[in-house]
C-alpha atoms as a PDB file:
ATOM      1  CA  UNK A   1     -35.555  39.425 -38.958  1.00  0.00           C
ATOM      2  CA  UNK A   2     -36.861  41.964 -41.897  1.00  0.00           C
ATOM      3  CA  UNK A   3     -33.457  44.133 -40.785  1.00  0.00           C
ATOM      4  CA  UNK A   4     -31.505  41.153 -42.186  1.00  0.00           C
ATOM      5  CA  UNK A   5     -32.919  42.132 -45.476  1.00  0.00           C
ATOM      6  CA  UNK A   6     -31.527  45.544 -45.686  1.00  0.00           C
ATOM      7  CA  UNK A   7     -28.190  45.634 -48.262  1.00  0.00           C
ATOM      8  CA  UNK A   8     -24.895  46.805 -47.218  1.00  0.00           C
ATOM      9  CA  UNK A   9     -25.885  50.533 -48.460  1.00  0.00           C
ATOM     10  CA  UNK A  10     -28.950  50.758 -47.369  1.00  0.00           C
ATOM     11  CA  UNK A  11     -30.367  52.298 -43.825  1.00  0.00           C
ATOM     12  CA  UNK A  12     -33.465  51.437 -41.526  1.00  0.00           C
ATOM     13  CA  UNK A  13     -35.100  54.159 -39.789  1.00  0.00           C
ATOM     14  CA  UNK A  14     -36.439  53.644 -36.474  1.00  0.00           C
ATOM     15  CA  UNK A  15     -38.724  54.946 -33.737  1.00  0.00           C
ATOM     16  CA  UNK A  16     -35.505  56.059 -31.087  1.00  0.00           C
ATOM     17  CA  UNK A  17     -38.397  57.213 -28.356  1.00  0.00           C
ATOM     18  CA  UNK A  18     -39.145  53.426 -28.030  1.00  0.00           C
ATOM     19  CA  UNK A  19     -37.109  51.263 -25.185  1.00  0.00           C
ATOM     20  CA  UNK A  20     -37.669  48.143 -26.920  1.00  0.00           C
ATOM     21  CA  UNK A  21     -36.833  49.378 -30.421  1.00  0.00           C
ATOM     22  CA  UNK A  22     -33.616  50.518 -29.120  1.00  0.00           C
ATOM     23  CA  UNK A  23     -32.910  47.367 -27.692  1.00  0.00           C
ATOM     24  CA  UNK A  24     -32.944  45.433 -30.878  1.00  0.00           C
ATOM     25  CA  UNK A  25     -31.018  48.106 -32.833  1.00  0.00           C
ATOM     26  CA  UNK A  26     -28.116  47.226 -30.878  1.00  0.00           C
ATOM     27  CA  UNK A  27     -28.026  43.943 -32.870  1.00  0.00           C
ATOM     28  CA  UNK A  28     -28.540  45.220 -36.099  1.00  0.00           C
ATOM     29  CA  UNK A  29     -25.722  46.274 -38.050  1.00  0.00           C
ATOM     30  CA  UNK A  30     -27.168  48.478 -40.390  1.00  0.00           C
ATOM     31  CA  UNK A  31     -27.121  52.106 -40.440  1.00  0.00           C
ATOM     32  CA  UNK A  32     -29.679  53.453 -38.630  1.00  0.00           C
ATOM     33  CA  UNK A  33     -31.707  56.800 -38.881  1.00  0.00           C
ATOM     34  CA  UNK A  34     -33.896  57.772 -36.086  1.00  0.00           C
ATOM     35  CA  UNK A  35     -36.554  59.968 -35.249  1.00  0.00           C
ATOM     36  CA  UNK A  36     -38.369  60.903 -32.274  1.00  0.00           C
ATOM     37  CA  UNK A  37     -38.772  63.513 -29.416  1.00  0.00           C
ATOM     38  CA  UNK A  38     -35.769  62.914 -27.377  1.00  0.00           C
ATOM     39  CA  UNK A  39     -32.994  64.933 -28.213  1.00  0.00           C
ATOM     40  CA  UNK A  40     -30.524  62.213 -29.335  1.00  0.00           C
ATOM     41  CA  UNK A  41     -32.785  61.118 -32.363  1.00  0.00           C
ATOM     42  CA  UNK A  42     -31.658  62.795 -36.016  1.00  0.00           C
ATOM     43  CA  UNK A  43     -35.135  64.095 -36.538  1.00  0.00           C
ATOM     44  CA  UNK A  44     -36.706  65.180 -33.336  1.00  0.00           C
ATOM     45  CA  UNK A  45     -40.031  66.424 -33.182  1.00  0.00           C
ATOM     46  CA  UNK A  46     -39.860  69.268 -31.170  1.00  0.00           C
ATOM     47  CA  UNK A  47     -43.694  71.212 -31.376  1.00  0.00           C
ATOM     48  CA  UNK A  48     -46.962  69.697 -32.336  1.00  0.00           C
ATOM     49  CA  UNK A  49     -50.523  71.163 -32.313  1.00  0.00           C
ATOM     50  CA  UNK A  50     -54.086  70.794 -33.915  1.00  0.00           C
ATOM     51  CA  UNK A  51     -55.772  73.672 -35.343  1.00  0.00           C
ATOM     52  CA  UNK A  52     -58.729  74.619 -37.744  1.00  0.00           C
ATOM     53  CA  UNK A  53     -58.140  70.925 -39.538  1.00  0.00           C
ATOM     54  CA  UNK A  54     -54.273  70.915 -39.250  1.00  0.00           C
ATOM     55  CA  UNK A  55     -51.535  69.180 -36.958  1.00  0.00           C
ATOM     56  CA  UNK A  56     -48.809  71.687 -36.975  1.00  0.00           C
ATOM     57  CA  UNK A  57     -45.472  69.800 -35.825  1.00  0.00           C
ATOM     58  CA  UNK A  58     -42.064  71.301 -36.093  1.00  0.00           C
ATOM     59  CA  UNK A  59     -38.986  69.021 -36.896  1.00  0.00           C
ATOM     60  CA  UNK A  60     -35.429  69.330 -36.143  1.00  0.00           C
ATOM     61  CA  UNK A  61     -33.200  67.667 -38.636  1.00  0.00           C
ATOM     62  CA  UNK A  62     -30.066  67.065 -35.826  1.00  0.00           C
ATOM     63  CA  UNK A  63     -27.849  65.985 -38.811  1.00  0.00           C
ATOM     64  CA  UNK A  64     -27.566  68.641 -40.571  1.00  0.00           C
ATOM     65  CA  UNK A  65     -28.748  71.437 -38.060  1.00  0.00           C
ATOM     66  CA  UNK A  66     -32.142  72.729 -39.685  1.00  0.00           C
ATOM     67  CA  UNK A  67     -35.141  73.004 -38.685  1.00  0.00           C
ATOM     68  CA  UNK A  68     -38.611  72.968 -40.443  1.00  0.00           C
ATOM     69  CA  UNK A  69     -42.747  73.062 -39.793  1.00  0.00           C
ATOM     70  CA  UNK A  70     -44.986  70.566 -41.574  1.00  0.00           C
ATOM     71  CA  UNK A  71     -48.570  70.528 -41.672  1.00  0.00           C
ATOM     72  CA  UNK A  72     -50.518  67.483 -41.646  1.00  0.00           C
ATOM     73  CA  UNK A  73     -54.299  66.160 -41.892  1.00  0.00           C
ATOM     74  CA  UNK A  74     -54.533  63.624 -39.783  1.00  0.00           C
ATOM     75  CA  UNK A  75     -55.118  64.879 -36.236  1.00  0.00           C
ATOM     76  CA  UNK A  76     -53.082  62.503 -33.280  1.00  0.00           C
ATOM     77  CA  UNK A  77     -49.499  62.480 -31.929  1.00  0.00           C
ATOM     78  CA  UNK A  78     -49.013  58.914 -33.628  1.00  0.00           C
ATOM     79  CA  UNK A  79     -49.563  60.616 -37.179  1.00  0.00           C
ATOM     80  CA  UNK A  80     -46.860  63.217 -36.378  1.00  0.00           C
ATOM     81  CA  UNK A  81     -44.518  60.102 -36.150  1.00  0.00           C
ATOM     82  CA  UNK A  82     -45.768  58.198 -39.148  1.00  0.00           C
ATOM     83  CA  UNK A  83     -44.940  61.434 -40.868  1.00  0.00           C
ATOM     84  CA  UNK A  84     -42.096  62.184 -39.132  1.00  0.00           C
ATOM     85  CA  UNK A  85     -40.636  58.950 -40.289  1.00  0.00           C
ATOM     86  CA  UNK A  86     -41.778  59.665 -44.223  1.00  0.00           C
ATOM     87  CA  UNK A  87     -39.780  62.964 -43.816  1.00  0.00           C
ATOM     88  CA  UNK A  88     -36.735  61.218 -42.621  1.00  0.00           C
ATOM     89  CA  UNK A  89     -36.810  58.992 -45.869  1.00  0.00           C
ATOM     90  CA  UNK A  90     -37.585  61.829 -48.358  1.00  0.00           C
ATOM     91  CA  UNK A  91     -34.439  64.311 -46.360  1.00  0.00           C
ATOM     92  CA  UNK A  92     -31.831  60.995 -46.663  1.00  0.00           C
ATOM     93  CA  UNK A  93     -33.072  60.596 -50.318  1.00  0.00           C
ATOM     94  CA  UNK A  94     -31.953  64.242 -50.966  1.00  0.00           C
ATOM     95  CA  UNK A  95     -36.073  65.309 -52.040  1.00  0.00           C
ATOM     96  CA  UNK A  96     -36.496  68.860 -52.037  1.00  0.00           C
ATOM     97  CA  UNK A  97     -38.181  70.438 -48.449  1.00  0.00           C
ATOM     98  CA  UNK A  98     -40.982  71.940 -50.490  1.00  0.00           C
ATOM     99  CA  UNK A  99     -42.068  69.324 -52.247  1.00  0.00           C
ATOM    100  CA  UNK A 100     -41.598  67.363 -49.145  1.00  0.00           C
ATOM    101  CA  UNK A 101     -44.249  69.698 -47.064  1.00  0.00           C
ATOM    102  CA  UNK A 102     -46.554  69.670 -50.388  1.00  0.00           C
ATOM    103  CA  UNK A 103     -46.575  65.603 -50.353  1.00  0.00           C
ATOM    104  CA  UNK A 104     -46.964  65.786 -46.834  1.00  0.00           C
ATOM    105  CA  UNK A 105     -50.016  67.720 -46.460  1.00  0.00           C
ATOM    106  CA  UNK A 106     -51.603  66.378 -49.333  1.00  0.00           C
ATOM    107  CA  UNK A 107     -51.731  63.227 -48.330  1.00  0.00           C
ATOM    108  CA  UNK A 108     -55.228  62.724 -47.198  1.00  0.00           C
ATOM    109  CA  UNK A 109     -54.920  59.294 -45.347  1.00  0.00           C
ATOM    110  CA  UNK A 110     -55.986  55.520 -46.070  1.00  0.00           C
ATOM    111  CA  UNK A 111     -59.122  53.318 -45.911  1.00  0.00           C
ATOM    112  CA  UNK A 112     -59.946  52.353 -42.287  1.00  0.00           C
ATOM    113  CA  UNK A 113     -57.454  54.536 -40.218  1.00  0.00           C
ATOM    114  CA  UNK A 114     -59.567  57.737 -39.066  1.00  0.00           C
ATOM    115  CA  UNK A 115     -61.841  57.866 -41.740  1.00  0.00           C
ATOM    116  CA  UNK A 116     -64.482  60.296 -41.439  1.00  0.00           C
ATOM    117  CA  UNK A 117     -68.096  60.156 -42.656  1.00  0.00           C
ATOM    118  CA  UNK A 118     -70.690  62.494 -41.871  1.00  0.00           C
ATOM    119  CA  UNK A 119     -73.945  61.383 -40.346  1.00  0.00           C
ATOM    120  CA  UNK A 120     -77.315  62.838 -39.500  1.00  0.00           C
ATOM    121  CA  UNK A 121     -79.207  60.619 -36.698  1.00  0.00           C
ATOM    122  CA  UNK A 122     -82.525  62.282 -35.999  1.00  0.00           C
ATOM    123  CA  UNK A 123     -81.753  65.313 -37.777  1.00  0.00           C
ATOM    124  CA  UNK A 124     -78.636  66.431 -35.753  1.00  0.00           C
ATOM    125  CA  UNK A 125     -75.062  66.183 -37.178  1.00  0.00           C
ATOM    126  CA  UNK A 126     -72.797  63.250 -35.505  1.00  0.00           C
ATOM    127  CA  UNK A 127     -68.666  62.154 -36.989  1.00  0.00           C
ATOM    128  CA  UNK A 128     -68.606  58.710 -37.768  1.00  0.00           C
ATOM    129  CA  UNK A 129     -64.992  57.900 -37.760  1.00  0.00           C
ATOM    130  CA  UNK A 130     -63.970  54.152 -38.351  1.00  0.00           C
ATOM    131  CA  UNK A 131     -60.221  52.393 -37.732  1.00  0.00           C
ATOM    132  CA  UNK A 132     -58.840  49.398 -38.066  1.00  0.00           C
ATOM    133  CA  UNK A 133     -56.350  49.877 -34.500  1.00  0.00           C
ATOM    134  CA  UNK A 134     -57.539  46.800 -32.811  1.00  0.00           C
ATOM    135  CA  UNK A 135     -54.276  46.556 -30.171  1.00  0.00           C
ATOM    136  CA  UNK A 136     -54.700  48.961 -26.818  1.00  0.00           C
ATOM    137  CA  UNK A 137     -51.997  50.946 -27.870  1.00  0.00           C
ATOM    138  CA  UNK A 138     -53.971  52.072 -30.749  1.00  0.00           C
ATOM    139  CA  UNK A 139     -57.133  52.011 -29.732  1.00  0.00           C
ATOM    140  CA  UNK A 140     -55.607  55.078 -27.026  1.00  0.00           C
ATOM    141  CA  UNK A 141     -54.187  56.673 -29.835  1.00  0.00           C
ATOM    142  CA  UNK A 142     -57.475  56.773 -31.778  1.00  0.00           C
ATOM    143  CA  UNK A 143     -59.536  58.611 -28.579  1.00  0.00           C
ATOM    144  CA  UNK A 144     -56.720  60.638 -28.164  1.00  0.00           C
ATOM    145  CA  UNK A 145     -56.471  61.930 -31.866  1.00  0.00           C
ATOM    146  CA  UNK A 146     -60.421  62.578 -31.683  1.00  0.00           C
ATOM    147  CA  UNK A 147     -60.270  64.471 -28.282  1.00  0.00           C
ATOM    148  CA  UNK A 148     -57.653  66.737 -29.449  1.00  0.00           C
ATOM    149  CA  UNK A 149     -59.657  67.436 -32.550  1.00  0.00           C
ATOM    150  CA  UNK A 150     -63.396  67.287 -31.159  1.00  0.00           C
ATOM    151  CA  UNK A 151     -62.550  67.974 -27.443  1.00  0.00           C
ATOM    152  CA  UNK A 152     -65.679  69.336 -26.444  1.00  0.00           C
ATOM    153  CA  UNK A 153     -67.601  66.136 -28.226  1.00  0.00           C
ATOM    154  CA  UNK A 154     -68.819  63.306 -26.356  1.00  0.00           C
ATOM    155  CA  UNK A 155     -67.538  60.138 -27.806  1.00  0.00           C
ATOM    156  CA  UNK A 156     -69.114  57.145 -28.415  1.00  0.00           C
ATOM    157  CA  UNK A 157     -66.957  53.622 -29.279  1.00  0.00           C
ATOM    158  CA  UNK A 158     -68.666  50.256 -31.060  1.00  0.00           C
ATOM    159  CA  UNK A 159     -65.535  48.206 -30.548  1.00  0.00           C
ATOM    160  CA  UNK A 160     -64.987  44.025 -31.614  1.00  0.00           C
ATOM    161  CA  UNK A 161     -61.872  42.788 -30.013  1.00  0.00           C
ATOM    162  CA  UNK A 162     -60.006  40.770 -32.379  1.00  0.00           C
ATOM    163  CA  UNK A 163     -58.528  37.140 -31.301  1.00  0.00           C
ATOM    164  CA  UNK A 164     -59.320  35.640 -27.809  1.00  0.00           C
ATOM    165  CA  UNK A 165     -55.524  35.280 -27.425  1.00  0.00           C
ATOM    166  CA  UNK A 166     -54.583  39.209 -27.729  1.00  0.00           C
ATOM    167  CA  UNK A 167     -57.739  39.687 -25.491  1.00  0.00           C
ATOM    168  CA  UNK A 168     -56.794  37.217 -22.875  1.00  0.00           C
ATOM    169  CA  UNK A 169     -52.997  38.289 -22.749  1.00  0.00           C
ATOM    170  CA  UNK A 170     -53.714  42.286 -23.129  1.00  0.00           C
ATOM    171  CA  UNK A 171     -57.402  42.219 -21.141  1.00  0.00           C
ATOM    172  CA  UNK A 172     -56.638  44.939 -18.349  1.00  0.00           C
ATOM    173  CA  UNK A 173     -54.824  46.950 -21.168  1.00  0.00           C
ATOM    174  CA  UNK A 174     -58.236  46.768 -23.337  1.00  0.00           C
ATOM    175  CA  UNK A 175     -60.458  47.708 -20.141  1.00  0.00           C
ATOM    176  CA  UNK A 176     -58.083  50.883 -19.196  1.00  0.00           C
ATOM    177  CA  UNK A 177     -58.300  52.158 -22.591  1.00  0.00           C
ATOM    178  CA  UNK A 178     -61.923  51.521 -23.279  1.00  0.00           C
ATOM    179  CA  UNK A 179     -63.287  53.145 -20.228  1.00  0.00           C
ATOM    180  CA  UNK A 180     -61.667  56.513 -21.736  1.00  0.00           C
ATOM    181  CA  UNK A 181     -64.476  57.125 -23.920  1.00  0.00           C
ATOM    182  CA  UNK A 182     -68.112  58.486 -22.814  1.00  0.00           C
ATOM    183  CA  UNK A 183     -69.860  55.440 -24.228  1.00  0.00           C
ATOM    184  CA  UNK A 184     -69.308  52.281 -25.394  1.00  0.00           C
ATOM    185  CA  UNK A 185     -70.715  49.612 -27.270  1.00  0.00           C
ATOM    186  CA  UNK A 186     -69.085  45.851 -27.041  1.00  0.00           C
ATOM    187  CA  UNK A 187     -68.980  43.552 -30.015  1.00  0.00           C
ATOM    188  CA  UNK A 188     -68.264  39.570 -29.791  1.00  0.00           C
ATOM    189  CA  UNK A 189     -64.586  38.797 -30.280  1.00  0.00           C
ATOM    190  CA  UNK A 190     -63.553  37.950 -33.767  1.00  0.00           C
ATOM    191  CA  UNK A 191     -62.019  35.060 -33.690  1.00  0.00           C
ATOM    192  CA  UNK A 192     -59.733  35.068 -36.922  1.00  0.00           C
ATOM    193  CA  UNK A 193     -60.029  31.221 -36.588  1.00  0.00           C
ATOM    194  CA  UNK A 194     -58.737  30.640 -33.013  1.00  0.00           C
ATOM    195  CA  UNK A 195     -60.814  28.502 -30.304  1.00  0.00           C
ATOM    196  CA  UNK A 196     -62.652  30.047 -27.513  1.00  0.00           C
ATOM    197  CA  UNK A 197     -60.378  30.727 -24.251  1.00  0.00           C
ATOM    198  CA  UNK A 198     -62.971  30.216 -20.968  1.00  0.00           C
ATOM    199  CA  UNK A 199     -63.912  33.274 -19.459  1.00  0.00           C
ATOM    200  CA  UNK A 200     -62.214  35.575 -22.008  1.00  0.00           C
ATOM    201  CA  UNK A 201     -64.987  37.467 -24.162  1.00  0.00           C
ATOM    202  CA  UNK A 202     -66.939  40.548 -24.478  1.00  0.00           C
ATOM    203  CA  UNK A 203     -69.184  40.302 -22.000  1.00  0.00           C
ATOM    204  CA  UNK A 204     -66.645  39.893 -19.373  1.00  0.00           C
ATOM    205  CA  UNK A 205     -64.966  43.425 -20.844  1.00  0.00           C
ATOM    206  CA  UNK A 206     -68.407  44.756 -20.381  1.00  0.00           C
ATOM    207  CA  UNK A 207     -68.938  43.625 -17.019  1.00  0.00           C
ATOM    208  CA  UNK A 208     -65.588  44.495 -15.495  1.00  0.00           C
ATOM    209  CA  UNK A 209     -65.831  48.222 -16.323  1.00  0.00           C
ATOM    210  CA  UNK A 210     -69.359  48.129 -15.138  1.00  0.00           C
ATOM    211  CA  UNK A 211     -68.361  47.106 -11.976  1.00  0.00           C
ATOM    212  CA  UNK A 212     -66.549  50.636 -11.532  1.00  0.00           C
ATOM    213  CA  UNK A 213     -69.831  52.686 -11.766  1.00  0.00           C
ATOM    214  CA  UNK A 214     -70.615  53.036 -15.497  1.00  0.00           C
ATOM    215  CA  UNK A 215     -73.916  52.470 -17.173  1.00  0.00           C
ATOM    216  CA  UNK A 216     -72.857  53.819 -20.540  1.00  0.00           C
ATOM    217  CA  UNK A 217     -71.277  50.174 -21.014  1.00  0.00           C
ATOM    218  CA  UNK A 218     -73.125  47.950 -23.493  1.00  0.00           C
ATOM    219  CA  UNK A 219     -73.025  44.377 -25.201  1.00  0.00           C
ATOM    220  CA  UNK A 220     -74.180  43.358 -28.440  1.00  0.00           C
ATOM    221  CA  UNK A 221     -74.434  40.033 -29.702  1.00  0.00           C
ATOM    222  CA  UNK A 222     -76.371  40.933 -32.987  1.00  0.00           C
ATOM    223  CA  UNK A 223     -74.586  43.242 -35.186  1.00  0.00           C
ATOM    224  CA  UNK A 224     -77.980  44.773 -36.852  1.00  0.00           C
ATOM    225  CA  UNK A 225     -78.599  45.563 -33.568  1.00  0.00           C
ATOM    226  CA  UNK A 226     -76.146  47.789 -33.061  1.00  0.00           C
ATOM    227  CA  UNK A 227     -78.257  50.611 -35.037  1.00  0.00           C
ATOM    228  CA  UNK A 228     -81.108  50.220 -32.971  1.00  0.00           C
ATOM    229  CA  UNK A 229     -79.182  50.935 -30.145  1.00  0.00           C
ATOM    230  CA  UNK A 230     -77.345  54.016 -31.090  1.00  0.00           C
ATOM    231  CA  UNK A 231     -80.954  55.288 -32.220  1.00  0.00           C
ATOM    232  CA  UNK A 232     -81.844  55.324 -28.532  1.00  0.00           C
ATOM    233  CA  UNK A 233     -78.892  56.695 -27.073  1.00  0.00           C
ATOM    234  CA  UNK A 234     -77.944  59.127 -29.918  1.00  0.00           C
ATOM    235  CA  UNK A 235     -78.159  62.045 -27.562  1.00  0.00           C
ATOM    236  CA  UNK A 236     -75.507  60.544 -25.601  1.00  0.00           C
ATOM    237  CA  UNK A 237     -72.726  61.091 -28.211  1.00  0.00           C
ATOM    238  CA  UNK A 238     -71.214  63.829 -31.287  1.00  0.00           C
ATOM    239  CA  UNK A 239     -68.521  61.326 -32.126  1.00  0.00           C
ATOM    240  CA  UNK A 240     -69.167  57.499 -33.062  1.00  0.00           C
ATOM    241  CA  UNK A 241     -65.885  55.353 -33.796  1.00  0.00           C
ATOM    242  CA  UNK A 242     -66.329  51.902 -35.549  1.00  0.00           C
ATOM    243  CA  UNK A 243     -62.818  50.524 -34.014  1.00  0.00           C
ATOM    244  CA  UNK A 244     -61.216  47.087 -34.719  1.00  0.00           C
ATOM    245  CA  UNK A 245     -59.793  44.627 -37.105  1.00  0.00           C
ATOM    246  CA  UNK A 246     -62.300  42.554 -37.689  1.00  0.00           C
ATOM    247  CA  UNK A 247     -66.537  42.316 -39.150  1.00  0.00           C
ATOM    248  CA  UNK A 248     -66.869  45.397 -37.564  1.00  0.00           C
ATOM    249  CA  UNK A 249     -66.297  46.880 -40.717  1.00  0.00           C
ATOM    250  CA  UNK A 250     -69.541  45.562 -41.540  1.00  0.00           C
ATOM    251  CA  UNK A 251     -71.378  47.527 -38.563  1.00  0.00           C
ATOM    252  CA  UNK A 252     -69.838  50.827 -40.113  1.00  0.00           C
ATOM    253  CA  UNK A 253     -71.023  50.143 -43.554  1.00  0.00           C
ATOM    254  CA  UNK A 254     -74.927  49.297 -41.751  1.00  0.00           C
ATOM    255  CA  UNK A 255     -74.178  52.957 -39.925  1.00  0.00           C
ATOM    256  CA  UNK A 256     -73.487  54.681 -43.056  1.00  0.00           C
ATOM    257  CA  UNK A 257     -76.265  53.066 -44.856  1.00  0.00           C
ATOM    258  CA  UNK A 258     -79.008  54.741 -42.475  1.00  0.00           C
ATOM    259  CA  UNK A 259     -77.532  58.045 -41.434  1.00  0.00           C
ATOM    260  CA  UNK A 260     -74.722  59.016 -43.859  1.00  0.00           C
ATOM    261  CA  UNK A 261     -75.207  62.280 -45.497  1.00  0.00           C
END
């Protein structure tokens, strides 16, 4: 367990909103710092809003009773607790608030996790955004980061599940979460090396949300194909997310090749 790693003076900080998190801590011996946005954490996030390119979030430091607003770039609940857990660090390391809010909302992100290129398909401006999230939980975080920044924008998803195993054990998971966006386009699983399960691929995915009414629902075996496709339906989406672990990286790159700006 990593947390055995952590010397004698040292301190873990931990995500105090999650049951299961909480559930381990109670075996860990270390000291632990938490942050979150229930009221028992140390730093709770009490506000958070996206405007004009910004998430606003305001954070209570419970410790030591203050209280300060950060700005950051990346648009998504999720982000304000990856940064709320940076903060955390920098405050217990003593670091000085201003250059803590200057780091903060400098930091412009890394390859694969939102990234945004800007596309012209047919002369009219689309958002390519690609990320690597390739579990549900992720994948839900994604849509909802790019709703709350585009939310009039009609979204469009080219998604390869990665691993039959993860697809098999977290399948209705992956159909709840995919059927949130206005279209979507289904890649063959990556395998990362592991043997076909029967009846566990993409074109089951496909067919299952399919059966609840929705023709915006596509497979595609061919990844070169995939362009072809979103040049017929390109009036059927302002947002296209390249979204998984695996050679989908590949289909982004094709994407940017024809249409990037």
């Amino acid at each position: 367990m990593f947390s055995e790693n952590v010397p004698f003076y040292g301190y873990m900080v931990i995500n105090g909103d999650d049951r299961n998190i909480r559930k381990i801590a109670k075996r860990i011996s270390r000291k632990q710092i938490t942050f979150g946005k229930s009221s028992k954490v140390d730093f709770q996030i009490l506000e958070s809003s996206y405007c004009d390119g910004l998430q606003d979030f305001i954070l209570r430091d419970n410790q030591r009773n203050k209280t300060h607003s950060f700005n950051i770039s990346q648009p998504g609940i999720h982000n304000v607790f990856n940064a709320a857990a940076s903060i955390a660090v920098c405050i217990e390391e003593d670091l000085p608030i201003k250059a803590i809010k200057r780091g903060i909302k400098e930091f412009s992100g890394v390859g694969r996790r939102y990234e945004k290129h800007p596309l012209l398909i047919n002369k009219k401006k689309k958002i390519l955004i690609d990320d690597y999230g390739h579990h549900p939980i992720e994948i839900l975080a994604n849509i909802r980061a790019t709703k709350e920044e585009f939310p009039d924008k009609k979204v469009c998803m080219i998604f390869q599940p990665h691993r039959f195993s993860r697809t098999a054990q977290l399948f209705d998971d992956f159909v709840n979460v995919l059927k949130k966006v206005n279209s979507l386009i289904l890649l063959d699983i990556y395998s990362a090396s592991e043997k076909p399960i029967k009846g566990i691929d993409s074109r089951t995915i496909v067919e299952t949300i399919k059966q609840e009414g929705r023709k915006d629902i596509y497979y595609v075996k061919n990844h070169n194909d995939v362009v072809d496709l979103l040049d017929n339906i390109e009036k059927d989406f302002d947002i296209l997310i390249t979204q998984g672990a695996g050679s989908v990286s590949g289909v982004c790159e094709l994407i940017k090749d024809k249409w990037k700006t």
